[in-house]
N, C-alpha and C. Protein backbone atom coordinates (compact mmCIF):
# COMPACT_ATOMS: atom_id res chain seq x y z
N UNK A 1 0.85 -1.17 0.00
CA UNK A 1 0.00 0.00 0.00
C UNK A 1 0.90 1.23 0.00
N UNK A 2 0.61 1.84 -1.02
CA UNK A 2 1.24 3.01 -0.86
C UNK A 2 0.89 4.34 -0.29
N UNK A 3 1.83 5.52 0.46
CA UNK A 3 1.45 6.44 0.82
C UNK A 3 0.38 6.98 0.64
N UNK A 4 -0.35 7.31 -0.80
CA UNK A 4 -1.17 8.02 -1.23
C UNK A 4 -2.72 7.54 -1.06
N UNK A 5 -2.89 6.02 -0.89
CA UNK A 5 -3.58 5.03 -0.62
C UNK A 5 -4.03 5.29 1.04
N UNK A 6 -3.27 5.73 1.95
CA UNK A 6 -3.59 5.92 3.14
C UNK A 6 -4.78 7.04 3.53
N UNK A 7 -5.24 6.75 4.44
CA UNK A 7 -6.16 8.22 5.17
C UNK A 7 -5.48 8.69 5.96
N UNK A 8 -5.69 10.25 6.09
CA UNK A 8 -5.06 10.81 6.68
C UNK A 8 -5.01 10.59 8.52
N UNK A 9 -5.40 9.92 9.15
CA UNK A 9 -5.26 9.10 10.15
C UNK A 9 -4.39 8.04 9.85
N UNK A 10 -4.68 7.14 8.85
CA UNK A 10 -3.49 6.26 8.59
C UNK A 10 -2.17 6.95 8.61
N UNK A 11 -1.65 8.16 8.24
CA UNK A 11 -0.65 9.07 7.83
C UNK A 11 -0.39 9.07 9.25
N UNK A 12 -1.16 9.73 9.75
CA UNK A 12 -1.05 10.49 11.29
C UNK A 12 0.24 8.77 11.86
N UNK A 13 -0.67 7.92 12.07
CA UNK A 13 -0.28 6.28 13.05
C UNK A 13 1.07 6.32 12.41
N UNK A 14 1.43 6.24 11.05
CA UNK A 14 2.46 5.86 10.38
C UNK A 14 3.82 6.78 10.73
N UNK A 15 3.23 8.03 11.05
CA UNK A 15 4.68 9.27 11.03
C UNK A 15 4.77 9.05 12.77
N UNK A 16 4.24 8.34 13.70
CA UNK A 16 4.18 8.87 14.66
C UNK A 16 4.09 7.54 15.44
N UNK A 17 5.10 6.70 14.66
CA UNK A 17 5.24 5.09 15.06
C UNK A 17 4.32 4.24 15.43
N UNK A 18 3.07 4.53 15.40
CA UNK A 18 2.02 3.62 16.35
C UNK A 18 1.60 2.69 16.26
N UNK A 19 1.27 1.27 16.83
CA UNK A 19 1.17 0.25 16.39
C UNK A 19 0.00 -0.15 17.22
N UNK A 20 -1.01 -0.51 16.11
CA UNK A 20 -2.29 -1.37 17.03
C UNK A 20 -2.22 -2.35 17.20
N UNK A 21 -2.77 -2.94 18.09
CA UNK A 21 -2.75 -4.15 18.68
C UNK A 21 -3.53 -5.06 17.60
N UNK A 22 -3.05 -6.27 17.04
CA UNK A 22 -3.54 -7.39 16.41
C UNK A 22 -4.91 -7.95 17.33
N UNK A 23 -5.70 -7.97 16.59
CA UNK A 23 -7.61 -8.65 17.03
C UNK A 23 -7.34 -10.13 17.94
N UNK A 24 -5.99 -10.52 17.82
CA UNK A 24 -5.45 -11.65 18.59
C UNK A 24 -5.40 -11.07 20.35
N UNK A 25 -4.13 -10.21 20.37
CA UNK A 25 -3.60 -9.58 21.02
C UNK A 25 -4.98 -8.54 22.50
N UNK A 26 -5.70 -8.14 20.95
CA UNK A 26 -6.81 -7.48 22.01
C UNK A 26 -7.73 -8.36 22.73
N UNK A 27 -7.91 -9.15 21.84
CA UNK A 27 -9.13 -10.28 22.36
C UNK A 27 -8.47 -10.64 23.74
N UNK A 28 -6.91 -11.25 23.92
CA UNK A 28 -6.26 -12.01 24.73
C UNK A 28 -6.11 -10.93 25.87
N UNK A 29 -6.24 -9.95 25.77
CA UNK A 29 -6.57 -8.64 27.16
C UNK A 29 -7.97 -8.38 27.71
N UNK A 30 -8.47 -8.68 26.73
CA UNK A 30 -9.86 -8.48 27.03
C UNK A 30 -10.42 -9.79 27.86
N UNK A 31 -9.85 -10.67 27.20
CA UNK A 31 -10.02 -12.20 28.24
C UNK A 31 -9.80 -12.18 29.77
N UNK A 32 -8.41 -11.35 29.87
CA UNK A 32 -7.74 -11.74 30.80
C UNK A 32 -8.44 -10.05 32.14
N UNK A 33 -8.73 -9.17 31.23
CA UNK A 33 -9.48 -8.57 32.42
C UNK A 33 -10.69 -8.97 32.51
N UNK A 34 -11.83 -9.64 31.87
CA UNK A 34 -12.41 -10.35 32.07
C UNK A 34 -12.57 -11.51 33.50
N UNK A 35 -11.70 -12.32 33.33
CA UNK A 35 -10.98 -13.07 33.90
C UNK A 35 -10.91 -12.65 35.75
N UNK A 36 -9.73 -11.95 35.57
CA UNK A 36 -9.40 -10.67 36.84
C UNK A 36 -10.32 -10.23 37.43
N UNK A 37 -11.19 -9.81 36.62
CA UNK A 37 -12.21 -9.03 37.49
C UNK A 37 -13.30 -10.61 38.39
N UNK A 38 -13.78 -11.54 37.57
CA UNK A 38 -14.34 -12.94 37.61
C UNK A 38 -13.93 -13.70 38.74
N UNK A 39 -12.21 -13.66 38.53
CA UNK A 39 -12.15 -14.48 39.68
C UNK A 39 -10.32 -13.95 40.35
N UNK A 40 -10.31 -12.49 41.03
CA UNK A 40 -9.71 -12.17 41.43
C UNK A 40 -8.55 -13.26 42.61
N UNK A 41 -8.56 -14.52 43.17
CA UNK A 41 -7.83 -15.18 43.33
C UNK A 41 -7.20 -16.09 42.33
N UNK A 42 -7.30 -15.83 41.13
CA UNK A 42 -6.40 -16.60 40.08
C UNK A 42 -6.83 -16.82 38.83
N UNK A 43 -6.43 -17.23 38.15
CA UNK A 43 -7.20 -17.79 36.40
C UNK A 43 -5.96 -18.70 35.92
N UNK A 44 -6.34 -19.35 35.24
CA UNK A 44 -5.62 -20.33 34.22
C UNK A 44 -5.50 -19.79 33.30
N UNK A 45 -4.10 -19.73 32.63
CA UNK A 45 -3.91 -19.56 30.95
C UNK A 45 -4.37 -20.26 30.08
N UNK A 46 -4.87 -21.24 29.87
CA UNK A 46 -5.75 -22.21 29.01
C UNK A 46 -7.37 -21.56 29.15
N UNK A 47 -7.57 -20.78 30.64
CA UNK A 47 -8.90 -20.44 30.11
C UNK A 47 -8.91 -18.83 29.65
N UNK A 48 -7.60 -18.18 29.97
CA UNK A 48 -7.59 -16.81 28.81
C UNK A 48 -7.54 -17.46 27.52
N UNK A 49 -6.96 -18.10 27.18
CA UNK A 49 -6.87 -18.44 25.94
C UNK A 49 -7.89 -18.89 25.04
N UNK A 50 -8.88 -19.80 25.78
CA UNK A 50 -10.19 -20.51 25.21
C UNK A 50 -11.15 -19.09 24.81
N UNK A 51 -10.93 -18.36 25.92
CA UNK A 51 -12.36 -17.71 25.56
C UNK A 51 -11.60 -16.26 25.05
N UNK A 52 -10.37 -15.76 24.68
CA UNK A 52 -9.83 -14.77 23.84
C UNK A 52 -10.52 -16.07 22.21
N UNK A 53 -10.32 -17.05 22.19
CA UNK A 53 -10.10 -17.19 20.96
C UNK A 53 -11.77 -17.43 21.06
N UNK A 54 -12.50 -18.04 21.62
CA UNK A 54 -13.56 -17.94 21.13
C UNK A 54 -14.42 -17.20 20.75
N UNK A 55 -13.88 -15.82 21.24
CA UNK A 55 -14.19 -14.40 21.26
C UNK A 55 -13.98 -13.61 19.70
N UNK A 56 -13.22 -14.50 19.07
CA UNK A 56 -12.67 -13.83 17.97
C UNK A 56 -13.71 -14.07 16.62
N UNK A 57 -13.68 -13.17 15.94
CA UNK A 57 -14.51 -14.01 14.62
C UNK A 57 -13.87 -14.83 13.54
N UNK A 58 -14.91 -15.58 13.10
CA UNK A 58 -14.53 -17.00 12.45
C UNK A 58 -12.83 -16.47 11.57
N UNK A 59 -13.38 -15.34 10.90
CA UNK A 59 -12.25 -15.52 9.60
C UNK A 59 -10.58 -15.14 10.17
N UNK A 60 -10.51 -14.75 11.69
CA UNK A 60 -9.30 -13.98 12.12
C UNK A 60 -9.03 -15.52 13.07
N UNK A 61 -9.91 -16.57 13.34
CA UNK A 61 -8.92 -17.51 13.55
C UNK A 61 -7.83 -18.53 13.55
N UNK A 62 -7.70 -18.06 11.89
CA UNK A 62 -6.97 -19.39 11.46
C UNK A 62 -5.13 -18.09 11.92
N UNK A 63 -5.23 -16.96 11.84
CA UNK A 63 -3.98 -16.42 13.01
C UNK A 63 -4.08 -16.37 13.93
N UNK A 64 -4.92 -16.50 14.51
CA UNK A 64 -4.75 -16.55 16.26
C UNK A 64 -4.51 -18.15 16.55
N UNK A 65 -4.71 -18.67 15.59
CA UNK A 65 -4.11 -20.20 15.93
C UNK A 65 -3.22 -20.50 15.66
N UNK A 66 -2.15 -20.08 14.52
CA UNK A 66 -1.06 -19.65 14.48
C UNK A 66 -0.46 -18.81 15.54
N UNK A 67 -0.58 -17.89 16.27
CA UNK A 67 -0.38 -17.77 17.36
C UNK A 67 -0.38 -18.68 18.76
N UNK A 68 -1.05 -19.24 18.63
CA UNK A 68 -1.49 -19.90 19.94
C UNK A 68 -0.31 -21.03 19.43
N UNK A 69 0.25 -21.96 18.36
CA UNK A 69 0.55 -23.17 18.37
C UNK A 69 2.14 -21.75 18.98
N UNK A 70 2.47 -20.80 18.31
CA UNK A 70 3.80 -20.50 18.46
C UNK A 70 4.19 -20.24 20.00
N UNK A 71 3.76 -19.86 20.65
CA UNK A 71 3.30 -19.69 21.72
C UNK A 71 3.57 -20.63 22.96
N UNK A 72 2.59 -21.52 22.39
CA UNK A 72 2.97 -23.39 22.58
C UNK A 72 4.18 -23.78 22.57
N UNK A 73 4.91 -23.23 21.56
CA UNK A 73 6.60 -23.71 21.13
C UNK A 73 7.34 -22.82 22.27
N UNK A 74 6.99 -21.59 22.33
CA UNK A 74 7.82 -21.07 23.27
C UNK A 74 7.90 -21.28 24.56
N UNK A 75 6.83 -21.40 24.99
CA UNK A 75 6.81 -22.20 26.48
C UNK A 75 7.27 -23.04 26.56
N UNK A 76 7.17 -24.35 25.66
CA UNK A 76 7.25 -25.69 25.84
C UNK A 76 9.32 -25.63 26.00
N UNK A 77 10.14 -24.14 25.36
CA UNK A 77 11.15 -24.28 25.14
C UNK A 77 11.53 -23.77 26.75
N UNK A 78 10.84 -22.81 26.88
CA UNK A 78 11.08 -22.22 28.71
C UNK A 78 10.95 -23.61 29.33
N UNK A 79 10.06 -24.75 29.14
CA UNK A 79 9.35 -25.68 29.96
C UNK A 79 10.96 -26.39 30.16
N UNK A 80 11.36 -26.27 28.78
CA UNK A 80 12.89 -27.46 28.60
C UNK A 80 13.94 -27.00 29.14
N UNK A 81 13.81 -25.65 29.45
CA UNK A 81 15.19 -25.17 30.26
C UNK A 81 15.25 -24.84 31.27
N UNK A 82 13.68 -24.86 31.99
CA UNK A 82 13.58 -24.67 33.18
C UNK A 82 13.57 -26.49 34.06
N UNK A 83 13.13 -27.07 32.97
CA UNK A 83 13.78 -28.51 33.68
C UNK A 83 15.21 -28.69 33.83
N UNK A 84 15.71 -28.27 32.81
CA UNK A 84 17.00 -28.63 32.83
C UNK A 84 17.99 -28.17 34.25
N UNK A 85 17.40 -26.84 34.28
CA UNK A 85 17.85 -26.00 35.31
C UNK A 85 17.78 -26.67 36.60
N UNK A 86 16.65 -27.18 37.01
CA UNK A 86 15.74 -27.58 38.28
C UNK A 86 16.75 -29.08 38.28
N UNK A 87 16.79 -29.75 37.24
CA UNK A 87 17.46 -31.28 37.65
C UNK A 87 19.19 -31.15 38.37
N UNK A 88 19.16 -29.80 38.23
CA UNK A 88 20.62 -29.02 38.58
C UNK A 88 20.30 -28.61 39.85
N UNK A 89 19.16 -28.46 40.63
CA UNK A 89 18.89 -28.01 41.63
C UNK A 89 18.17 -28.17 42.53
N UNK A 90 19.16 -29.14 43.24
CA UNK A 90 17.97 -29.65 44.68
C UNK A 90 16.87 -29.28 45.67
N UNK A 91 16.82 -27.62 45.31
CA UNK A 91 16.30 -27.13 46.39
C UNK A 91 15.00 -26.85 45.85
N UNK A 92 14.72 -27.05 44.29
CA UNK A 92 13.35 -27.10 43.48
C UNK A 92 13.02 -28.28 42.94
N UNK A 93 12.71 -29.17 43.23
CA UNK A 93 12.39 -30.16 42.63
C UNK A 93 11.78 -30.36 41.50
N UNK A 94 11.52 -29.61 40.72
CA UNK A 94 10.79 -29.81 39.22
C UNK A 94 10.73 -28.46 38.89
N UNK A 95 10.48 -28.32 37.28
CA UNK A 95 10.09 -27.14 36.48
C UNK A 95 8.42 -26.34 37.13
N UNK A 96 8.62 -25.78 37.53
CA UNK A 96 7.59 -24.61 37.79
C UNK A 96 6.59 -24.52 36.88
N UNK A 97 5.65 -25.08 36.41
CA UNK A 97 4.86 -25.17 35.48
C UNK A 97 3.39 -24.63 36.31
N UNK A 98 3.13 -23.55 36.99
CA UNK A 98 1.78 -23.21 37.75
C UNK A 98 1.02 -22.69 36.80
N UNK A 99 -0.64 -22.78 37.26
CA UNK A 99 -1.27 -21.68 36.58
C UNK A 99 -1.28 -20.38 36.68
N UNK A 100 -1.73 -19.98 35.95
CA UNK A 100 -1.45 -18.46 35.18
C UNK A 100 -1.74 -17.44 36.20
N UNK A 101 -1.09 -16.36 37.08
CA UNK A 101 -1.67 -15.56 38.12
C UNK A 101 -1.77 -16.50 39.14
N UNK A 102 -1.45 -17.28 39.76
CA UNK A 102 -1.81 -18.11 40.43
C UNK A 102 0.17 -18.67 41.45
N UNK A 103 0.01 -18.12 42.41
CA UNK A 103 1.22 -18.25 43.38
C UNK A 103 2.19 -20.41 43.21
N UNK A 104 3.24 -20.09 42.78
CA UNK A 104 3.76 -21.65 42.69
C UNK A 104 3.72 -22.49 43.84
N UNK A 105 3.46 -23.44 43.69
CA UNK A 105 3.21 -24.47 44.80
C UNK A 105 4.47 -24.91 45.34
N UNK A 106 5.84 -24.83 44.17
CA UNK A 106 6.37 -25.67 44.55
C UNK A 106 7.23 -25.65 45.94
N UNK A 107 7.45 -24.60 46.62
CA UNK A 107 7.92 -24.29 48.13
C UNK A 107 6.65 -23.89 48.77
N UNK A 108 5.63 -24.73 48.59
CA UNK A 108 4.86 -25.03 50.00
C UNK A 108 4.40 -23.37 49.99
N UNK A 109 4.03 -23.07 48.97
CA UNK A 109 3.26 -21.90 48.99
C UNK A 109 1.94 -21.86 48.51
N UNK A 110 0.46 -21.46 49.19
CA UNK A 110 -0.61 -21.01 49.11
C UNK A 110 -1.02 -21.17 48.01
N UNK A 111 -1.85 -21.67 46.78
CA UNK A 111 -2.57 -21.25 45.94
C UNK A 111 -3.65 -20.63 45.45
């Protein structure tokens, strides 16, 4: 798209760096204060996630699922180095894998 192609609001965002948030991105905030407000002692990331995406319309899901699998990969790579770390360290016994907002169990702490 070229310059001339823009509205002058488009102009404005473009000279003045601004970047909107992807319909992924918003949905997945909107979930999560949702969420917060719902159940102020904690939420699961699997259930921001269910209902950001269910939230979305049909034709913008096939990227937010692309999102969600990448996402998947990146954790799953934190998941691999935070084991790795932990089998190095007696005083944690396993990778920290808690739910989302939700205090870690693994030193006998509160959930």
């Amino acid at each position: 798209m070229s310059a001339r192609d823009l509205t002058a609001f488009e102009l404005l965002l473009r000279a003045s760096d601004v970047r909107l948030p992807s319909a992924w991105k918003a949905a997945w905030e909107e979930a999560e204060e949702l969420l917060a407000a719902m159940h102020p002692e904690g939420y699961d990331v699997l259930e921001v996630g269910r209902l950001a995406y269910e939230s979305l319309h049909d034709d913008l899901k096939p990227g937010a699922r692309d999102a969600l699998f990448y996402g998947w990969w990146e954790a799953e790579q934190d998941r691999n180095a935070r084991a790795e770390q932990a089998s190095e360290d007696d005083a944690h016994p396993a990778p920290c894998w808690y739910p989302y907002r939700k205090q870690c169990t693994c030193f006998g702490g509160a959930a």
